[in-house]
Protein backbone atom coordinates (compact mmCIF):
# COMPACT_ATOMS: atom_id res chain seq x y z
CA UNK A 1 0.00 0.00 0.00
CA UNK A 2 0.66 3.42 -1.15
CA UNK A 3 0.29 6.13 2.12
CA UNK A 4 0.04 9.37 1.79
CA UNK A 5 2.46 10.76 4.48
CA UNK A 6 5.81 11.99 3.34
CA UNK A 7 8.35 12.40 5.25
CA UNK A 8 10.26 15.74 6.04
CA UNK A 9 13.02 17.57 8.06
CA UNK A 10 10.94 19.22 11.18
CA UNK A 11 10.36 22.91 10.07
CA UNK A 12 10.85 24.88 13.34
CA UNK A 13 14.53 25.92 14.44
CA UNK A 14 16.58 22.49 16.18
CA UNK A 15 19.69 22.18 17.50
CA UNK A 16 21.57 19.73 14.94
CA UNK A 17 19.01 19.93 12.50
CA UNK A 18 21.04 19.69 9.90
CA UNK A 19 25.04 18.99 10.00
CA UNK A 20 27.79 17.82 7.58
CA UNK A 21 26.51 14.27 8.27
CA UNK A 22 23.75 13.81 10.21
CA UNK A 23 19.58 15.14 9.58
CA UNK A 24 16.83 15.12 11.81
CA UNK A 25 13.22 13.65 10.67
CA UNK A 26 9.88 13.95 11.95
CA UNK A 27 8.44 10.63 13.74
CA UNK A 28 5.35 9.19 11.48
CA UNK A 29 3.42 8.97 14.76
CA UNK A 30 -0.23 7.47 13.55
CA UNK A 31 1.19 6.75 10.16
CA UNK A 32 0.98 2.84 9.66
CA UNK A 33 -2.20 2.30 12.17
CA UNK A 34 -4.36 -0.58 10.10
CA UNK A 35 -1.76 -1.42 7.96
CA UNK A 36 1.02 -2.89 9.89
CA UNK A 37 1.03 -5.80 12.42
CA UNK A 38 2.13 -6.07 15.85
CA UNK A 39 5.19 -8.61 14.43
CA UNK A 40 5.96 -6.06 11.75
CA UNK A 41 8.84 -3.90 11.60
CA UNK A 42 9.39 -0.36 9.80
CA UNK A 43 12.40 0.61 8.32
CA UNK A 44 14.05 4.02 6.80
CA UNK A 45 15.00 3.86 3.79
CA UNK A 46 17.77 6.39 2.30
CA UNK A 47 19.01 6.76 -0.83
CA UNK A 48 20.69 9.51 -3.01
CA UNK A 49 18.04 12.25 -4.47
CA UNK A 50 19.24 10.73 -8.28
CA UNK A 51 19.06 7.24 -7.47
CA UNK A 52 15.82 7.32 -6.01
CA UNK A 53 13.73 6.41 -8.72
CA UNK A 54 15.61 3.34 -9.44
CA UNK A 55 15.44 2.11 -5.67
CA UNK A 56 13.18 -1.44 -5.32
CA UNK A 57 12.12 -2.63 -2.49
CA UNK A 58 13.22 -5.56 -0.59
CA UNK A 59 11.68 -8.78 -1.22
CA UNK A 60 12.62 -10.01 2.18
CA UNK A 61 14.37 -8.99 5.63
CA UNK A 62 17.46 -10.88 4.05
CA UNK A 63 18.09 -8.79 1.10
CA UNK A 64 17.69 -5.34 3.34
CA UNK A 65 20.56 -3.26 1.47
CA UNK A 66 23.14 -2.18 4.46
CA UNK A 67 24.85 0.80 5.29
CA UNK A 68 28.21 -0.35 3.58
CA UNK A 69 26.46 -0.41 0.35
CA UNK A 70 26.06 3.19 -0.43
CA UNK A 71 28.84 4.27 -2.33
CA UNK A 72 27.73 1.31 -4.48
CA UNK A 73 24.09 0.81 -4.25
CA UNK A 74 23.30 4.31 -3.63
CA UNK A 75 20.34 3.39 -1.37
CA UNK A 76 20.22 1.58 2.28
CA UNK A 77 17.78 0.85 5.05
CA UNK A 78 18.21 1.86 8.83
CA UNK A 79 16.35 2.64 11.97
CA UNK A 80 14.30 -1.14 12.23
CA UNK A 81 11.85 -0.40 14.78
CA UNK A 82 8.65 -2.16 15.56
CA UNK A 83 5.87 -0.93 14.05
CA UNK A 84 4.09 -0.61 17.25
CA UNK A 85 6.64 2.09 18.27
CA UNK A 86 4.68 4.29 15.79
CA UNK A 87 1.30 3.54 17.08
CA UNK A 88 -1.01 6.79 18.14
CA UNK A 89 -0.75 5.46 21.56
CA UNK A 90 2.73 5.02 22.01
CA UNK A 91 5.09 7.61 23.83
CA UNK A 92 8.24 8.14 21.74
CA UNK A 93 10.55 11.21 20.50
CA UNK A 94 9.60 13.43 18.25
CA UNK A 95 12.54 13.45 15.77
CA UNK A 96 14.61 10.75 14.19
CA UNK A 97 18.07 11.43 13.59
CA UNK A 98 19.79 9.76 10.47
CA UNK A 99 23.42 8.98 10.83
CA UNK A 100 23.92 9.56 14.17
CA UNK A 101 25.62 6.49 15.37
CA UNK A 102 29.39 6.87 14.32
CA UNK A 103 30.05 3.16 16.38
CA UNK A 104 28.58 0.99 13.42
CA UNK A 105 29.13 0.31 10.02
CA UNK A 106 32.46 -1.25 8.69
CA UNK A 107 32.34 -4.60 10.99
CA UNK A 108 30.44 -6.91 8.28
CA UNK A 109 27.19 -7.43 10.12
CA UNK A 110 24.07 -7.67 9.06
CA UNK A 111 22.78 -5.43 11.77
CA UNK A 112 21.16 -2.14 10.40
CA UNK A 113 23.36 0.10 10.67
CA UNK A 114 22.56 4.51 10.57
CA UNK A 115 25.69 5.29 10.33
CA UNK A 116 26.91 9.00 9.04
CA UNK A 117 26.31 9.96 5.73
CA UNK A 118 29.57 10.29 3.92
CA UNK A 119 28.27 13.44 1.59
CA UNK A 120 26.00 16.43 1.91
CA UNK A 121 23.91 14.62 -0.88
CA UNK A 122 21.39 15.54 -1.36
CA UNK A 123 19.33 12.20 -0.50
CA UNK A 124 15.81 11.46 -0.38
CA UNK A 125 13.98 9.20 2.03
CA UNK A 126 10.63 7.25 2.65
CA UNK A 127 9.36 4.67 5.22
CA UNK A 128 9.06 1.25 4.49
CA UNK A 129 6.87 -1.62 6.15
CA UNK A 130 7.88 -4.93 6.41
CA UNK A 131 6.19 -8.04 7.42
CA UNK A 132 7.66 -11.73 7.03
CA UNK A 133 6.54 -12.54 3.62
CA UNK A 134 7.71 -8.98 2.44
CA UNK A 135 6.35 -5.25 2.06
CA UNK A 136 3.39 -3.94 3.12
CA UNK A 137 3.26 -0.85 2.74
CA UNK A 138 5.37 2.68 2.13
CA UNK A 139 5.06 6.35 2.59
CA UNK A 140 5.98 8.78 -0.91
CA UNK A 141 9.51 9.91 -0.69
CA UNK A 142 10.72 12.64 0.70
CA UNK A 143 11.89 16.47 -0.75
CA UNK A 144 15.78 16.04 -1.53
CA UNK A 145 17.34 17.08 1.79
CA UNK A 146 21.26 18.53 1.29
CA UNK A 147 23.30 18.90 4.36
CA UNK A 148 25.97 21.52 5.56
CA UNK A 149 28.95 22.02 4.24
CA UNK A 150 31.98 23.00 5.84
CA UNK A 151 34.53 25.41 3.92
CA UNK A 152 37.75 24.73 2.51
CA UNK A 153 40.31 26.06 4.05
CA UNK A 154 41.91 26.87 0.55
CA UNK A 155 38.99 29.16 0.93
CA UNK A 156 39.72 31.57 3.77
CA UNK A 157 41.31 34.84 3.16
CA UNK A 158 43.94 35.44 5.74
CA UNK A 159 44.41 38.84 5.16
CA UNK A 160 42.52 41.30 7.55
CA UNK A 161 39.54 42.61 6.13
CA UNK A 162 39.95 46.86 5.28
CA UNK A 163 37.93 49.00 6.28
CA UNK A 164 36.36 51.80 3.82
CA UNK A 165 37.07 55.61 4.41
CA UNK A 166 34.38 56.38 6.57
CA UNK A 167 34.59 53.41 9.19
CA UNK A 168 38.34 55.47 9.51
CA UNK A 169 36.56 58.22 9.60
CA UNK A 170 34.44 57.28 12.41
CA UNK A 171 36.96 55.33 14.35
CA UNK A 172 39.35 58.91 14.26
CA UNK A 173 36.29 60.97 15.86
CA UNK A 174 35.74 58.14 18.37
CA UNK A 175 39.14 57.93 19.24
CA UNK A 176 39.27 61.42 19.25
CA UNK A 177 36.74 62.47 21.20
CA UNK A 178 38.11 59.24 24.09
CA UNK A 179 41.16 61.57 24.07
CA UNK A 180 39.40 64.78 25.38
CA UNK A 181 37.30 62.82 27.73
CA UNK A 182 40.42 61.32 29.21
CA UNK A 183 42.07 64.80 29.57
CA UNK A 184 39.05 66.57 31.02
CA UNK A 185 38.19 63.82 33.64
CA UNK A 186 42.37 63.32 34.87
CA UNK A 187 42.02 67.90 34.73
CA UNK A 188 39.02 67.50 37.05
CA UNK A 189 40.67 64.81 39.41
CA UNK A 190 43.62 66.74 39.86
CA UNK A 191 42.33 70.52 40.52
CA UNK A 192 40.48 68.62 42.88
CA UNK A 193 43.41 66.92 44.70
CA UNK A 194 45.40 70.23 44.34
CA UNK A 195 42.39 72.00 46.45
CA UNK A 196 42.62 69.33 48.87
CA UNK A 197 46.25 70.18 49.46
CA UNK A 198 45.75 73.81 49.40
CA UNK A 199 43.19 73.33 52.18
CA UNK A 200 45.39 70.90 54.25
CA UNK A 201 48.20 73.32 53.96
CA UNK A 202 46.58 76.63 55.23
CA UNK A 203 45.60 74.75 58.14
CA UNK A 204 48.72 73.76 59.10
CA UNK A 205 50.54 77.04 58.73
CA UNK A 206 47.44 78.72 61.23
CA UNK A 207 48.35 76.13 63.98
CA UNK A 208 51.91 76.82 64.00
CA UNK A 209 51.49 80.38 64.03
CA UNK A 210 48.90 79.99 66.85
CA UNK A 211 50.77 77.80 68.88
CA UNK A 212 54.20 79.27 68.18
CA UNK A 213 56.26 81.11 71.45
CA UNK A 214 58.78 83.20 70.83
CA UNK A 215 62.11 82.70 73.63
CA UNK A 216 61.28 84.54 76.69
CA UNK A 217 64.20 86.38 78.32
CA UNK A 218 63.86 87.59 81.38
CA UNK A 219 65.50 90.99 82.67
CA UNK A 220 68.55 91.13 84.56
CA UNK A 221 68.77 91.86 88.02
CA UNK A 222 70.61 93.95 89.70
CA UNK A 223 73.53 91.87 90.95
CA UNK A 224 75.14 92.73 94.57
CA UNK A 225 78.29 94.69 94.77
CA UNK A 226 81.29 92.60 95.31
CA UNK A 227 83.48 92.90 98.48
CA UNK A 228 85.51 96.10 98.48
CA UNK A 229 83.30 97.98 95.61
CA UNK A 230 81.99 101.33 96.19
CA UNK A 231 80.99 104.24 95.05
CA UNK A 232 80.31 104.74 91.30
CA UNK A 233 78.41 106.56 88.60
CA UNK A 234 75.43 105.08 87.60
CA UNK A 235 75.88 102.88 84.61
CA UNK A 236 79.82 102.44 85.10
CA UNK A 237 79.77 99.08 87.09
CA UNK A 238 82.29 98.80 90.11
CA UNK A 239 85.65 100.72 90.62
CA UNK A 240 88.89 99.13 91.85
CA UNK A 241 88.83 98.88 95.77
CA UNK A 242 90.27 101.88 97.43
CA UNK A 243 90.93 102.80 101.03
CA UNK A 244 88.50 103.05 103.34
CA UNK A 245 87.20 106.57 103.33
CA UNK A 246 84.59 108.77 101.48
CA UNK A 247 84.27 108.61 97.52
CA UNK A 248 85.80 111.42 96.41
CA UNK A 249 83.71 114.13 94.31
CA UNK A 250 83.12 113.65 90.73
């Protein structure tokens, strides 16, 4: 049986959505209710967007193409799950991720393998039902989906890009106008430090003359005559010692 779901890369923003080798796909939640069996399995099928039309299905679970076939078959078949995964009722994810398990692939098993893709494609893909005589039934296949590509480094120009005139311009003004800024804010900062200075200064200066005292000297006293002096003028200090007897008249 022909169904009418297709499949298709989820259309809101995802993290990983799509990468150099991996893509994420909506679940077909309801999809194969009445047309697959409990003992039935569903499988992915993925093949390049070219080869495609060419792809046949499987007449049996033994002649599933692999992983390691690709570069050869251009088609393979991954993700076996039971079809009752994919029942309305059943709680599961809702993406799929294609070639996310970088363990498998290259060991010559017959185990289905979703290995990473080895191109960016672009590939194509559509669900498959099978049962144990054979298919049962198949969605239409999906839009081609190409995945990321990373650049060459051959690529990359490592040169610094230029700027035009006016970025310059613009960067001298800014620059510029930093410059003035700078000098008006260290102009403030210091007048104000110098003030502060000033001030601590003027203080200083007030208490010393305050608290300065000059040298106090007292008069002299009048010192007593030694022995033996007499008579004298006022002012002349003390004559030699003479014989007893009155001074004799200036």
């Amino acid at each position: 049986a022909l169904l009418p779901y297709v499949p298709r890369v989820p259309p809101a923003a995802l993290p990983g959505k799509l990468t150099a080798t991996t893509f994420a796909l909506e679940r077909p939640c309801c999809v194969f209710d009445g047309h697959a069996n409990a003992s039935d399995t569903v499988w992915l099928v993925v093949a390049f967007a070219n080869a495609s039309a060419a792809f046949r299905n499987p007449p049996s679970q033994a002649s599933v193409p692999l992983y390691e076939q690709l570069p050869t078959a251009h088609s393979y078949m991954t993700l076996e799950t039971a079809a009752a995964a994919y029942a309305c009722s059943a709680p599961s994810p809702a993406f799929l991720r294609v070639g996310g398990d970088t363990a498998c692939g290259g060991q010559g098993s017959r185990d289905p393998c979703n290995g990473p893709l080895p191109s960016p494609g672009p590939y194509r893909v559509k669900f498959l039902v099978m049962g144990c005589h054979g298919p049962k039934a198949e969605t239409r296949w999906s839009d081609p989906i190409l995945l990321r590509t990373a650049g060459s480094p051959s690529t990359i120009d490592p040169a610094p890009v230029r700027c035009g005139s006016d970025v310059v311009v613009i960067a001298s003004i800014l620059a510029s106008l930093g410059a003035v800024l700078a000098a008006a804010v260290l102009g403030a900062a210091g007048a104000a430090a110098w003030g502060s200075l000033c001030r601590q200064g003027s203080g200083t200066s007030a208490f010393a003359r305050s608290s300065y005292r000059t040298h106090h000297i007292p008069p002299a006293l009048p010192q007593p005559l030694p022995p033996g002096c007499t008579c004298s003028p006022p002012g002349l200090g003390c004559f030699v010692p003479r014989p007893p007897g009155p001074c004799p008249a200036e």
